[in-house]
C-alpha atoms as a PDB file:
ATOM      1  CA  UNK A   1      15.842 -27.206 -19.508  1.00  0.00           C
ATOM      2  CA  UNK A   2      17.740 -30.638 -18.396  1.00  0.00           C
ATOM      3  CA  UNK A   3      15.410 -33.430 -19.185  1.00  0.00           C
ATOM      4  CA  UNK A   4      16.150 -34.339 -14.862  1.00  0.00           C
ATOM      5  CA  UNK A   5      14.401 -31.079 -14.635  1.00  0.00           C
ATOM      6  CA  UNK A   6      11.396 -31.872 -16.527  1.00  0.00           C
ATOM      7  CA  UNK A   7      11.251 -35.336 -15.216  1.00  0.00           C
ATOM      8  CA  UNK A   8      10.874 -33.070 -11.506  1.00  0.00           C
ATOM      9  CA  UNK A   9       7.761 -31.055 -12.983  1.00  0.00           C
ATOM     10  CA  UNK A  10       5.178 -33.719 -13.591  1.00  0.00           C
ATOM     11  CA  UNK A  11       2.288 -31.086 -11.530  1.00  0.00           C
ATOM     12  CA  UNK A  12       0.528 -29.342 -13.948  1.00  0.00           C
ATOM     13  CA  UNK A  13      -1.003 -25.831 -12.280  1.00  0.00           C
ATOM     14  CA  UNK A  14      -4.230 -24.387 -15.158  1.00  0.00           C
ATOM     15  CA  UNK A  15      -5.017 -20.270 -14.661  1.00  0.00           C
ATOM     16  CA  UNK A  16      -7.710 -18.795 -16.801  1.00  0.00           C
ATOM     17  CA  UNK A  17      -6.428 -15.880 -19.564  1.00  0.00           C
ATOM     18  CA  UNK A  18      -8.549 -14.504 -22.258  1.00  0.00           C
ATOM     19  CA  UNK A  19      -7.067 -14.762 -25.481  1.00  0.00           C
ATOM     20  CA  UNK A  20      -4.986 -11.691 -25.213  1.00  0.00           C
ATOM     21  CA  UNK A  21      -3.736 -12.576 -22.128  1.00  0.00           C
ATOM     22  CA  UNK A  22      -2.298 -15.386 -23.427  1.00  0.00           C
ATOM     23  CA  UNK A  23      -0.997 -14.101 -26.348  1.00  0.00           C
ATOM     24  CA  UNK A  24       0.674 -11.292 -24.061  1.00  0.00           C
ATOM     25  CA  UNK A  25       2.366 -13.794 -21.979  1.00  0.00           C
ATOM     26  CA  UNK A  26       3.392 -15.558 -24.848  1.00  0.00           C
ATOM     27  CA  UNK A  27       4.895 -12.868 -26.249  1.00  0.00           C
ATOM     28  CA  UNK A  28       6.775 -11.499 -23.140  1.00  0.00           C
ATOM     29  CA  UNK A  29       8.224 -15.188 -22.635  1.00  0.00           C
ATOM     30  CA  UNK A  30       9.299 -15.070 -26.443  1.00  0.00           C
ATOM     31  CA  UNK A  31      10.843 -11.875 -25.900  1.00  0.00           C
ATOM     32  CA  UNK A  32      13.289 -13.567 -23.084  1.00  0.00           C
ATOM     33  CA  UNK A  33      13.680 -16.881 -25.053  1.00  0.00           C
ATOM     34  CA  UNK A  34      12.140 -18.627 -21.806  1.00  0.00           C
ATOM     35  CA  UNK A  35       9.175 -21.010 -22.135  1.00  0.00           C
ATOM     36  CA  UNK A  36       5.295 -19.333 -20.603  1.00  0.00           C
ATOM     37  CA  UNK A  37       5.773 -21.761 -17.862  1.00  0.00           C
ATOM     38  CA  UNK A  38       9.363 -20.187 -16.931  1.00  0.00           C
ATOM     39  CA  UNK A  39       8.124 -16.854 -17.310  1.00  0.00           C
ATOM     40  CA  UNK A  40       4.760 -17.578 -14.976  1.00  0.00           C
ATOM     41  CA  UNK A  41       7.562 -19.359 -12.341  1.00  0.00           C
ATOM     42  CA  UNK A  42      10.290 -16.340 -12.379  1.00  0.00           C
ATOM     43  CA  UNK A  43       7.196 -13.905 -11.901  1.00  0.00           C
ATOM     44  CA  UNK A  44       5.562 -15.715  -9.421  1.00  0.00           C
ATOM     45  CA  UNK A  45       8.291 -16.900  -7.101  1.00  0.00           C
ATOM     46  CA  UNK A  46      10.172 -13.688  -7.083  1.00  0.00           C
ATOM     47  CA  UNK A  47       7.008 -11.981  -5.924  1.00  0.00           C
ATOM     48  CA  UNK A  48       6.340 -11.242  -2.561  1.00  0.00           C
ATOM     49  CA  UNK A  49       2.854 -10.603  -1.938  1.00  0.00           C
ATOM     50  CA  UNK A  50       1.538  -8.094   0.641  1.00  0.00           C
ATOM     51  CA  UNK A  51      -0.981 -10.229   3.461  1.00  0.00           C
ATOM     52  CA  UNK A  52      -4.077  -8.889   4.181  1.00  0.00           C
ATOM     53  CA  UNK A  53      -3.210  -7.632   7.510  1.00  0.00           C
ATOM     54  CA  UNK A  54      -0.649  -5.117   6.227  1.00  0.00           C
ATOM     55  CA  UNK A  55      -3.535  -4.412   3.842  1.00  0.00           C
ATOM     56  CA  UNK A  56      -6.086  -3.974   6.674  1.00  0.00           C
ATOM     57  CA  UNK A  57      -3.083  -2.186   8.796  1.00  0.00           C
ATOM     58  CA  UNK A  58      -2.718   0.233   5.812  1.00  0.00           C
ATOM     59  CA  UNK A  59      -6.270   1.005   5.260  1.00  0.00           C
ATOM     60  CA  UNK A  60      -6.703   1.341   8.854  1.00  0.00           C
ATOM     61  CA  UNK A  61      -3.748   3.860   9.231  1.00  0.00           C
ATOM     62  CA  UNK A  62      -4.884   5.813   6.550  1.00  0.00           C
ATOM     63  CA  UNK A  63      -8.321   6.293   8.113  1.00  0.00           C
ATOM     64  CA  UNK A  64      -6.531   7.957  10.993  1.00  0.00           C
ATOM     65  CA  UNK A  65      -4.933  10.137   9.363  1.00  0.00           C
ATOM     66  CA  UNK A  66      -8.178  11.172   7.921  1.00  0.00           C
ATOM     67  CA  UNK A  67      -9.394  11.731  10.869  1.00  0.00           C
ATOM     68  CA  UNK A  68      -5.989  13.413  12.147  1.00  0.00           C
ATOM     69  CA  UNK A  69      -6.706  16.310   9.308  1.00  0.00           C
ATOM     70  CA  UNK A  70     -10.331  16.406  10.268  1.00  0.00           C
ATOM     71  CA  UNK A  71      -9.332  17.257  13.765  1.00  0.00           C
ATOM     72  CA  UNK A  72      -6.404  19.498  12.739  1.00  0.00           C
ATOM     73  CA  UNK A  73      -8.912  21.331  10.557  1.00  0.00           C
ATOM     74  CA  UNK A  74     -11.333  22.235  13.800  1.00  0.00           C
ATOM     75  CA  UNK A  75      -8.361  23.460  15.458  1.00  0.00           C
ATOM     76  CA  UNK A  76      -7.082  25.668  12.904  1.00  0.00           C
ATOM     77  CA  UNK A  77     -10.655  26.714  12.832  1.00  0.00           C
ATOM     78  CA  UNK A  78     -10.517  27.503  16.779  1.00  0.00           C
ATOM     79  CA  UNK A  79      -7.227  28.956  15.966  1.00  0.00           C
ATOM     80  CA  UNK A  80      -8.915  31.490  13.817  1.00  0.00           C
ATOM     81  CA  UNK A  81     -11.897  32.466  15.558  1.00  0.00           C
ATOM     82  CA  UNK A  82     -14.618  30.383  12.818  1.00  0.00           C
ATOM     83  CA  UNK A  83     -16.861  28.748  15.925  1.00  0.00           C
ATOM     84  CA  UNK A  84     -19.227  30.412  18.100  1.00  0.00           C
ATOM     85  CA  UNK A  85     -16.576  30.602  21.552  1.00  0.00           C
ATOM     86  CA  UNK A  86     -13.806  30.241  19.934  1.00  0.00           C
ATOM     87  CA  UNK A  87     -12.536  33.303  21.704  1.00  0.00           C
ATOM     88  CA  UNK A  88     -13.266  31.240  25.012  1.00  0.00           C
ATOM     89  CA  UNK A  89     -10.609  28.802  23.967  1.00  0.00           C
ATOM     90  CA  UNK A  90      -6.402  28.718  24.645  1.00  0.00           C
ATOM     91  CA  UNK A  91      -5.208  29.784  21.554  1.00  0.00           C
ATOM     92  CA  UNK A  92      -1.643  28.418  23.295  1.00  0.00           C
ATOM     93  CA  UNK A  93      -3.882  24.894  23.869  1.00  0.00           C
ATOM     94  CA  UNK A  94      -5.123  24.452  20.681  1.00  0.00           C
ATOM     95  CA  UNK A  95      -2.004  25.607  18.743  1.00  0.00           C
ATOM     96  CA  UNK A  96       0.068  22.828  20.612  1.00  0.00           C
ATOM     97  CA  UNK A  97      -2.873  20.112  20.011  1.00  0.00           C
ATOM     98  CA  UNK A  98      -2.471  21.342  16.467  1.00  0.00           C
ATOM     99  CA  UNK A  99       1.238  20.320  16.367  1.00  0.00           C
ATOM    100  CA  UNK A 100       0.676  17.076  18.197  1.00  0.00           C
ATOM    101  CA  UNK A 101      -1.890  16.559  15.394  1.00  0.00           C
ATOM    102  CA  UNK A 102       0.547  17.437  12.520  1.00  0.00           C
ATOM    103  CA  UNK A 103       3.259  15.055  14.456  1.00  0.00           C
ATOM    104  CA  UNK A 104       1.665  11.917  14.079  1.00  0.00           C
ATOM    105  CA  UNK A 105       0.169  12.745  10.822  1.00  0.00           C
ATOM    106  CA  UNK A 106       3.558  12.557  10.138  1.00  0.00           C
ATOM    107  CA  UNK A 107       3.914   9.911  12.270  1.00  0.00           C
ATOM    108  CA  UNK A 108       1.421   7.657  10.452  1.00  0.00           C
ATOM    109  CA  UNK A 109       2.664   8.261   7.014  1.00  0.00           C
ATOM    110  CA  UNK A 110       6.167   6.637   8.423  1.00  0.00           C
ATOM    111  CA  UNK A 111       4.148   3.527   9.599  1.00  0.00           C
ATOM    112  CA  UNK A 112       2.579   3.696   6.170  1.00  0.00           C
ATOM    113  CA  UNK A 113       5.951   3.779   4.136  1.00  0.00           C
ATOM    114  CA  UNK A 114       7.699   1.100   6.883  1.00  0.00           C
ATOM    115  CA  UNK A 115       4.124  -1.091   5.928  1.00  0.00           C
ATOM    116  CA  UNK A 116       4.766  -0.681   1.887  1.00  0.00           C
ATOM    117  CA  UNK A 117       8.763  -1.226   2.010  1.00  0.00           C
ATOM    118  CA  UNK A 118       9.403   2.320   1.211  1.00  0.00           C
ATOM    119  CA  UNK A 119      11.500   3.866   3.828  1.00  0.00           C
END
């Protein structure tokens, strides 16, 4: 490093390790012949972290479809004749509620993926 480079980093930023977290990092910075404070920048800065919204978002969307497979589950049960009634019910009805059901499972797992930067 230029010494107009260390004259620039006069802020001093302390984290907690134990001992063998230290010694970890120590060795992983050795391994790259770049100081522990170069390895803790390069790490760092060329992580983007995920905000707790897309955390919340992700959570949230995975509680639906939860709830999407509980639902799809009670249909497939209507489907088969499992419930008291269930003769009563459109077998056409519940058969196409059981395919919107499986579409935005499907659906969901997209938003999911788009959320996590998989596509």
């Amino acid at each position: 490093m230029s010494n107009s480079t260390q004259r620039k980093m006069v802020k001093t930023i302390q984290v907690r390790a134990t001992i063998e977290e230290k010694a970890n990092l120590k060795s992983r910075a050795d391994a790259f012949g770049i100081s522990l404070g170069q390895l803790v920048r390069d790490t760092i800065f060329r992580t983007q972290p995920k905000s707790v919204t897309d955390q919340k978002s992700i959570c949230a969307l995975a509680n639906a479809r939860a709830e999407l497979g509980r639902v799809g589950g009670l249909l497939k049960g209507l489907l088969v004749g499992t419930f008291p009634n269930s003769h009563q019910f459109d077998k056409g009805y519940a058969q196409d509620l059981l395919r919107q059901v499986e579409a935005a499972q499907i659906d969901v797992v997209a938003a999911v993926k788009t959320l996590v930067g998989k596509s």
